[in-house]
Protein backbone atom coordinates (compact mmCIF):
# COMPACT_ATOMS: atom_id res chain seq x y z
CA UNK A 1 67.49 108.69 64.87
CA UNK A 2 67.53 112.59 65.66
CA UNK A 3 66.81 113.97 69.33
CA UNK A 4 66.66 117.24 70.82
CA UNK A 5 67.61 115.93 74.00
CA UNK A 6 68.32 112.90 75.97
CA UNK A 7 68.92 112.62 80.13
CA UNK A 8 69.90 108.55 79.94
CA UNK A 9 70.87 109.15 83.77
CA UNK A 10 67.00 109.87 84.16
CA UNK A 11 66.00 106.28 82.29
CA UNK A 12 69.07 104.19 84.43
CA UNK A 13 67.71 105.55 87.58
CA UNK A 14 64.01 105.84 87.53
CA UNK A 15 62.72 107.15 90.90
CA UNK A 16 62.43 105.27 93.61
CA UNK A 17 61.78 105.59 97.41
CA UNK A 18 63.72 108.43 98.91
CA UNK A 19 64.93 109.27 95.14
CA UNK A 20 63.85 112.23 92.97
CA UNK A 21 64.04 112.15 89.23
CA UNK A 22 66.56 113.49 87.21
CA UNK A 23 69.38 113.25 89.35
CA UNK A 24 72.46 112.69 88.18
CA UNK A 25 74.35 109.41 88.81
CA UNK A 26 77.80 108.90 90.02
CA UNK A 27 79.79 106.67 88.39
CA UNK A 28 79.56 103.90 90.48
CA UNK A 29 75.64 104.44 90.43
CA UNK A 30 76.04 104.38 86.62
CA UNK A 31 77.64 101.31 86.36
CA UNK A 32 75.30 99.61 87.93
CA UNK A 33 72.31 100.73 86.14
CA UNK A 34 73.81 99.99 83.20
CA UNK A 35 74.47 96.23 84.29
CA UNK A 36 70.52 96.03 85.70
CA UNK A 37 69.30 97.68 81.99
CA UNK A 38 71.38 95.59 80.10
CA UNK A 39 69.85 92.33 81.93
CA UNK A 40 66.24 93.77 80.63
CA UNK A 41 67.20 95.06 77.72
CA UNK A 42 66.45 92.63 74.14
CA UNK A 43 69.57 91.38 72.80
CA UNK A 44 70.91 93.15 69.43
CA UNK A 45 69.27 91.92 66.64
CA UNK A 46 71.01 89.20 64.26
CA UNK A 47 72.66 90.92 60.87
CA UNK A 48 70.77 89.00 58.48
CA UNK A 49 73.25 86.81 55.88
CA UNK A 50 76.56 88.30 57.71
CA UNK A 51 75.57 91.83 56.59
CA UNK A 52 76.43 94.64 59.18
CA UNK A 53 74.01 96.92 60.88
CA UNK A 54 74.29 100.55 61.49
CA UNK A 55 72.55 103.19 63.59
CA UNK A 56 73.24 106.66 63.69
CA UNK A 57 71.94 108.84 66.44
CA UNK A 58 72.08 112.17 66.90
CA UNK A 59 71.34 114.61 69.88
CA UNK A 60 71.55 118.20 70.76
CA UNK A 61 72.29 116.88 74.52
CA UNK A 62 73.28 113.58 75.99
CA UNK A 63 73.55 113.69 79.87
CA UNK A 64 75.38 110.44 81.23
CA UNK A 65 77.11 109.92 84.14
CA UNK A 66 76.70 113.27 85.59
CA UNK A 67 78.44 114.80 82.16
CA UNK A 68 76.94 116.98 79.69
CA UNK A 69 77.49 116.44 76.18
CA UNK A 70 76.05 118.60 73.21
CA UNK A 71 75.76 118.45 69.41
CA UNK A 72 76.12 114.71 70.30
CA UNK A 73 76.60 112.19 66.77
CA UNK A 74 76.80 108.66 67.34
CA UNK A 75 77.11 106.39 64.39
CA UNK A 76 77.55 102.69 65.19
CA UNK A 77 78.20 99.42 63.97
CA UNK A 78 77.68 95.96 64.51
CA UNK A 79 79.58 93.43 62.62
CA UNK A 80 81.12 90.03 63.48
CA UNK A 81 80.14 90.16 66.90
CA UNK A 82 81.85 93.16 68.00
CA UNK A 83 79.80 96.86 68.56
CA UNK A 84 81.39 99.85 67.80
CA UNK A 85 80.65 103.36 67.89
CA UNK A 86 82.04 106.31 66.95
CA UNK A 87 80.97 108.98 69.50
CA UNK A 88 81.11 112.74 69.12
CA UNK A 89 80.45 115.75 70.90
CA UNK A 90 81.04 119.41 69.16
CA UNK A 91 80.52 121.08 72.37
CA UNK A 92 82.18 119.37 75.49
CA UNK A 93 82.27 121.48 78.57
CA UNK A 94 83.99 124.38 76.47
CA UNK A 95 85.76 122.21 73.55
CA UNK A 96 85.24 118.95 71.63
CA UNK A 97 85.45 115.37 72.53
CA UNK A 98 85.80 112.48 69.97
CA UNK A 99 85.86 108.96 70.92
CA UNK A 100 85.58 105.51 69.43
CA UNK A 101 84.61 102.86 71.66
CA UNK A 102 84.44 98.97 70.86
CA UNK A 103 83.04 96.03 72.51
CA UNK A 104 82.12 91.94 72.33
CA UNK A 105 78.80 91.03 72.03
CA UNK A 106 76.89 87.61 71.98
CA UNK A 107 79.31 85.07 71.41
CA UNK A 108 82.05 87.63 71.87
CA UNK A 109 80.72 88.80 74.63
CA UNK A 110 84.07 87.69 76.54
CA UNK A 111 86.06 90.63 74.76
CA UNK A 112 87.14 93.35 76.73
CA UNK A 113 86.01 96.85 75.56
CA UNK A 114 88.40 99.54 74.32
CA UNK A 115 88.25 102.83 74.43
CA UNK A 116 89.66 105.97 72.25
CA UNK A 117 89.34 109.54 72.83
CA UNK A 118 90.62 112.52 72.53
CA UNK A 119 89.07 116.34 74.03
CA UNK A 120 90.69 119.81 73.57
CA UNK A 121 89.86 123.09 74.67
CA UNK A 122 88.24 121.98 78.15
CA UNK A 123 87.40 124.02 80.68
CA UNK A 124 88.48 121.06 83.79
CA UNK A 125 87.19 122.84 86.03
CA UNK A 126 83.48 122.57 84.56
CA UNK A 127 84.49 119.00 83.88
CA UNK A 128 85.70 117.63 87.43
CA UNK A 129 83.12 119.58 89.14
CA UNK A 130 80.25 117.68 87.39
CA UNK A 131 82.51 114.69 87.77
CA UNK A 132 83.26 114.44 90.93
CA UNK A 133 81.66 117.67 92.65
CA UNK A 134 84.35 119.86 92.95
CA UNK A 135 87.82 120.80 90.98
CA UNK A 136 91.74 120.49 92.46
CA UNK A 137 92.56 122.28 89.45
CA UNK A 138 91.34 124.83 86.84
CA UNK A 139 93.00 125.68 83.11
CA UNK A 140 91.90 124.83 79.86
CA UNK A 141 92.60 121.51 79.04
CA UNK A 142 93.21 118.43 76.03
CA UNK A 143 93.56 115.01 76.70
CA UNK A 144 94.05 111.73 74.65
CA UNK A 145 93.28 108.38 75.96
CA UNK A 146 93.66 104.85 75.19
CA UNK A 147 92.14 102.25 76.97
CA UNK A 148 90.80 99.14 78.04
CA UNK A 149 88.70 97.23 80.88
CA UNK A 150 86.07 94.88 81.53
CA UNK A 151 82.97 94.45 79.61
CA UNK A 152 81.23 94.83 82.89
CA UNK A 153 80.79 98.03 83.37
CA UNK A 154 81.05 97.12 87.23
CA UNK A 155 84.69 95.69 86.75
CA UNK A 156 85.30 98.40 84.39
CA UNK A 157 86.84 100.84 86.16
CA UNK A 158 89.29 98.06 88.31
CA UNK A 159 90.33 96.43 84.95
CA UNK A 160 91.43 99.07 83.32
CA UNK A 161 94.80 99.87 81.37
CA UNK A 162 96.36 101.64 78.90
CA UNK A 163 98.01 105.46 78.48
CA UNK A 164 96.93 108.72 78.86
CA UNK A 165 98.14 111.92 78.52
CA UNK A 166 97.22 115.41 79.49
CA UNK A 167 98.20 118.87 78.49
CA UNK A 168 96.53 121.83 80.43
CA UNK A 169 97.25 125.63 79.22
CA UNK A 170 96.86 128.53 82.03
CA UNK A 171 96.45 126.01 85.16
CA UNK A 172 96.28 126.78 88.31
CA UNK A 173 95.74 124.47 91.54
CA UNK A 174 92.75 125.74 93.55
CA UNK A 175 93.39 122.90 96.31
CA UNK A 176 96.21 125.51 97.73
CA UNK A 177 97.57 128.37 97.07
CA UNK A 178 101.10 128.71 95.72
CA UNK A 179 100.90 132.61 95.70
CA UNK A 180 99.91 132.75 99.67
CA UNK A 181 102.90 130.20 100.64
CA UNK A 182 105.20 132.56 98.39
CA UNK A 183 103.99 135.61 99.84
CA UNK A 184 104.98 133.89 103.56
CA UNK A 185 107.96 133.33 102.25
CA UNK A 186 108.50 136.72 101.01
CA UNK A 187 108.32 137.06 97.57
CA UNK A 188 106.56 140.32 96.08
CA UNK A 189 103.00 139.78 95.73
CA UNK A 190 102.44 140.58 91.92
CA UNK A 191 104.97 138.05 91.54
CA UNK A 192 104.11 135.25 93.80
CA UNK A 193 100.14 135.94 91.79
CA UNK A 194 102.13 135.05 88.38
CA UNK A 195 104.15 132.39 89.89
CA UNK A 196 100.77 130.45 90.70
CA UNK A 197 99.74 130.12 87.46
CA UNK A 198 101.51 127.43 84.72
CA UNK A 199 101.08 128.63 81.31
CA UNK A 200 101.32 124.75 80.81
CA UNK A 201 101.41 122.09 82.90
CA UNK A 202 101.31 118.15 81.44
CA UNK A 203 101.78 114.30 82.50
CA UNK A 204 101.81 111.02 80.65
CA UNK A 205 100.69 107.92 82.59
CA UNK A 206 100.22 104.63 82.42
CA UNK A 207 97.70 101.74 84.16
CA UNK A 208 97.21 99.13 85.34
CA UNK A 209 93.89 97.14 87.20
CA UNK A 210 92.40 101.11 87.18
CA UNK A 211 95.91 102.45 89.18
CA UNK A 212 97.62 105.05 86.64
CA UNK A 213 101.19 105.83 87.50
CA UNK A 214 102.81 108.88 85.98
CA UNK A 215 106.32 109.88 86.35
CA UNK A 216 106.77 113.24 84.01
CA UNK A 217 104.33 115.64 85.64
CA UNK A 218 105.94 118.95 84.69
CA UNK A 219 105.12 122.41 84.80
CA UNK A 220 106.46 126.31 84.04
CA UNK A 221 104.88 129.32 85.87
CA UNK A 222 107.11 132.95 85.20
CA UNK A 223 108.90 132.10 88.38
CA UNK A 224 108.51 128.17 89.37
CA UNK A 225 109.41 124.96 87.64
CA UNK A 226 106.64 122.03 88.77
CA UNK A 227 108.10 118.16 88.58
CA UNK A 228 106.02 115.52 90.34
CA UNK A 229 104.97 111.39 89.57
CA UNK A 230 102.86 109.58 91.69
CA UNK A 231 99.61 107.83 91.32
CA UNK A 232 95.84 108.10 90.33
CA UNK A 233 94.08 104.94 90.64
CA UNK A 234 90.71 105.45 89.23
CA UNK A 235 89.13 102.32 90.67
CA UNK A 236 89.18 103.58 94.68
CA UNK A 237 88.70 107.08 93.44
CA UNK A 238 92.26 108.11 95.08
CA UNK A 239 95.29 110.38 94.56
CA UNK A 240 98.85 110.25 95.99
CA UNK A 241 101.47 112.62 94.38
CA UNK A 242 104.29 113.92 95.25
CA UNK A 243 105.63 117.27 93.52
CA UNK A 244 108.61 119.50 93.59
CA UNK A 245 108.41 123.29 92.54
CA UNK A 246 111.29 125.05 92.34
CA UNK A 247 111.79 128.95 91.63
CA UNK A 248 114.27 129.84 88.19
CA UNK A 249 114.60 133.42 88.83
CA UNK A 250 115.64 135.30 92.57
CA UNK A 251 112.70 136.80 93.99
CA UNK A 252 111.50 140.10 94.15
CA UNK A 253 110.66 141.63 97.90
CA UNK A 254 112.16 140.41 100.95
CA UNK A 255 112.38 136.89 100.27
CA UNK A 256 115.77 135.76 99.99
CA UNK A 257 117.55 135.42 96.52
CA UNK A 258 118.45 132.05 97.79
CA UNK A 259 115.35 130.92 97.07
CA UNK A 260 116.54 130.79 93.14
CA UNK A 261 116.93 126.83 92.65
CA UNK A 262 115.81 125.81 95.91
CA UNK A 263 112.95 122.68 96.41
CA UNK A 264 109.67 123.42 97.55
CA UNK A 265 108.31 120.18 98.20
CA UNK A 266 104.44 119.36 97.96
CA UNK A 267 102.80 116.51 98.95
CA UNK A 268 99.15 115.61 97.09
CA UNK A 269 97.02 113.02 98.99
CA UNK A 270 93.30 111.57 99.39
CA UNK A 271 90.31 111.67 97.53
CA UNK A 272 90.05 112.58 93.87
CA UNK A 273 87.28 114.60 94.76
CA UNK A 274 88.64 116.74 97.67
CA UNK A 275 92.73 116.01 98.10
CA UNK A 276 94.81 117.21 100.45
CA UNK A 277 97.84 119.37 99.74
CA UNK A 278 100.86 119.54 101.90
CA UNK A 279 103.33 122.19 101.56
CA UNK A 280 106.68 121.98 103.58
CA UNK A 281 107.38 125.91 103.75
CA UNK A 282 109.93 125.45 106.05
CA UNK A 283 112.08 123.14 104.00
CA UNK A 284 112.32 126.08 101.58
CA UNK A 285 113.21 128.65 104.16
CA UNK A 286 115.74 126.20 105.62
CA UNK A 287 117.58 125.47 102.41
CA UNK A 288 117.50 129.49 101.53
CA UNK A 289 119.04 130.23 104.74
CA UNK A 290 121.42 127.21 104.37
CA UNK A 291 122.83 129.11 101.23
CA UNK A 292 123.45 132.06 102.76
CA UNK A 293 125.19 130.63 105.47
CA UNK A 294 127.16 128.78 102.58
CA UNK A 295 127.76 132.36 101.06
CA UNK A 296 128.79 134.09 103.79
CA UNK A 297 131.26 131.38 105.53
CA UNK A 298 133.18 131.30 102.04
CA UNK A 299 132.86 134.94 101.87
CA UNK A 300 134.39 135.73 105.55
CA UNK A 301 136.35 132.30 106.27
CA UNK A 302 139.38 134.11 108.06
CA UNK A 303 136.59 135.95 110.28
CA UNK A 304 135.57 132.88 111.74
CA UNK A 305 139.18 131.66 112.55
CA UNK A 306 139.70 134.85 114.04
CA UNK A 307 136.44 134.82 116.28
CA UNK A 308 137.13 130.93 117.55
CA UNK A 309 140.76 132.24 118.30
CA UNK A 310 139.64 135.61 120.11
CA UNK A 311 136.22 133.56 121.63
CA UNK A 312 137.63 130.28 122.42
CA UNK A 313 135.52 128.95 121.02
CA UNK A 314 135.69 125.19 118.48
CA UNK A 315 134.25 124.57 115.59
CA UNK A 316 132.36 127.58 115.20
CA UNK A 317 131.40 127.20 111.72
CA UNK A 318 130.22 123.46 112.33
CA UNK A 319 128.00 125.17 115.21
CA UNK A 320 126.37 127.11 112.73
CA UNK A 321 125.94 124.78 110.34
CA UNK A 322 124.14 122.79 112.47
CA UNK A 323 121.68 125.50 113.60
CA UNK A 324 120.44 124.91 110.18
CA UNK A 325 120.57 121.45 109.78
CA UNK A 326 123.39 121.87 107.47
């Protein structure tokens, strides 16, 4: 079967009252549809004397789920009751996405479905903003997954498990801005510009009932180091990481070299579509000025002996200390 174009959000949502056609579908939206077309849909033909059946289909656009997919090919089989399809698209929202997808059907029909795929060269930012209306994050991006869920696609999403991993090249966080806290902090502005964005930045993670828990978030800007885990959990559409970006060269401008090593922590929270991003600014200041405090006392020791002696004054250097939580 060859198409020029297919919108299947169009035929799983035909208007209704207070709907107009063509609109795309969230994925909760989709799911559904999918469960009311497949009870009015005729079941898959029998393969006649065990043979297996094939279709191929092939597309110069598929739109589903709110995603665009072009120079779509589609070849599937059916063969001891299990459907699979290999599912291709040589143009996916800047790069190409190839996945293989199997599921149960009539008296298999308990079987879970499984998922493969695999996309490079993606612009995410084109990608999560058809997703989910907006982007956290731009950079050009591959992922590989490998999972696998209910057969309902209304369970789907809260059954699923397996591994993923993502790699994204030239990333930068749009949800804040790295440079600005930098700058505040005072570090240079051409370099706190560079510092914001990570010529790579990748995670592994792995799920569980939709929840996807990563531990090796890492990340390398010119100036910064990024480390972070957390969780995604894919079912309640929610976010909550916590990341750690720490500077590997002294700073240019005013800011203090201190800053070299120091944490910057970052707290991500909320929504997958619009998360909130907390950085503590003055934890970094604190431990900078900490260090120089550290410095100096080492430095000028007798000093301080002599000015407790000459002030009358105790513990002078605990004092200080504790000006800076030290």
């Amino acid at each position: 079967v060859a198409l020029d174009r297919i919108d299947l959000d169009a035929y799983l949502a035909p208007p209704g009252e207070g709907q107009t056609s063509g609109g795309d579908l969230s994925g909760e939206e989709c799911a559904a549809e999918l469960v009311a077309a497949e009870g009015r849909a005729p079941g898959l033909p029998e393969a006649v004397g065990g043979a297996p059946l094939n279709l191929r289909i092939e597309t110069g656009e598929l739109r589903l789920g709110g995603l665009a997919y072009r120079g779509v090919s589609i070849d599937s089989r059916l063969a001891a009751g299990v459907l699979g399809a290999d599912i291709n698209a040589s143009e996916f929202y800047g790069g190409q996405l190839a996945t293989h997808v199997e599921r149960g059907v009539g008296s298999s029909a308990t079987t879970p479905t499984s998922v493969l795929a695999h996309a490079s060269g993606v612009d995410i930012a084109a990608l999560l903003a058809d997703l989910q209306g907006s982007s956290p994050m731009v950079g050009t991006g591959e992922f590989t997954a490998e999972l696998v869920g209910s057969r309902d696609p209304l369970l789907f999403a809260g059954t699923l498990a397996g591994n993923v991993a993502l790699r994204v090249h030239d990333a930068r966080f749009t949800g804040f801005d790295i440079g600005a806290a930098l700058r505040r902090a005072g570090v240079a502005a051409d370099e706190a510009l560079e510092a914001a964005t990570f010529s790579e930045l990748s995670a592994t993670a792995v799920g569980e009932n939709g929840a996807f828990v990563t531990d090796d978030l890492s990340g390398r800007s010119p100036m910064l180091r990024l480390d972070g885990q957390g969780v995604v959990d894919v079912a309640d559409r929610r976010v909550q990481l916590g990341m750690q970006l720490t500077p590997l060269t002294p700073p240019k401008g005013r800011a203090p070299r201190e800053l070299e090593g120091v944490v910057l922590p970052v707290a991500v929270d909320g929504p997958l579509s619009r998360p909130r991003f907390e950085i503590d600014l003055d934890s970094l200041l604190s431990q900078a000025a900490g260090r120089a405090l550290d410095k100096q006392l080492l430095e000028h020791g007798d000093t301080l002996r002599q000015l407790e002696d000459q002030l009358g004054i105790d513990n002078l250097e605990q004092r200080l200390r504790g000006l800076l939580g030290r």
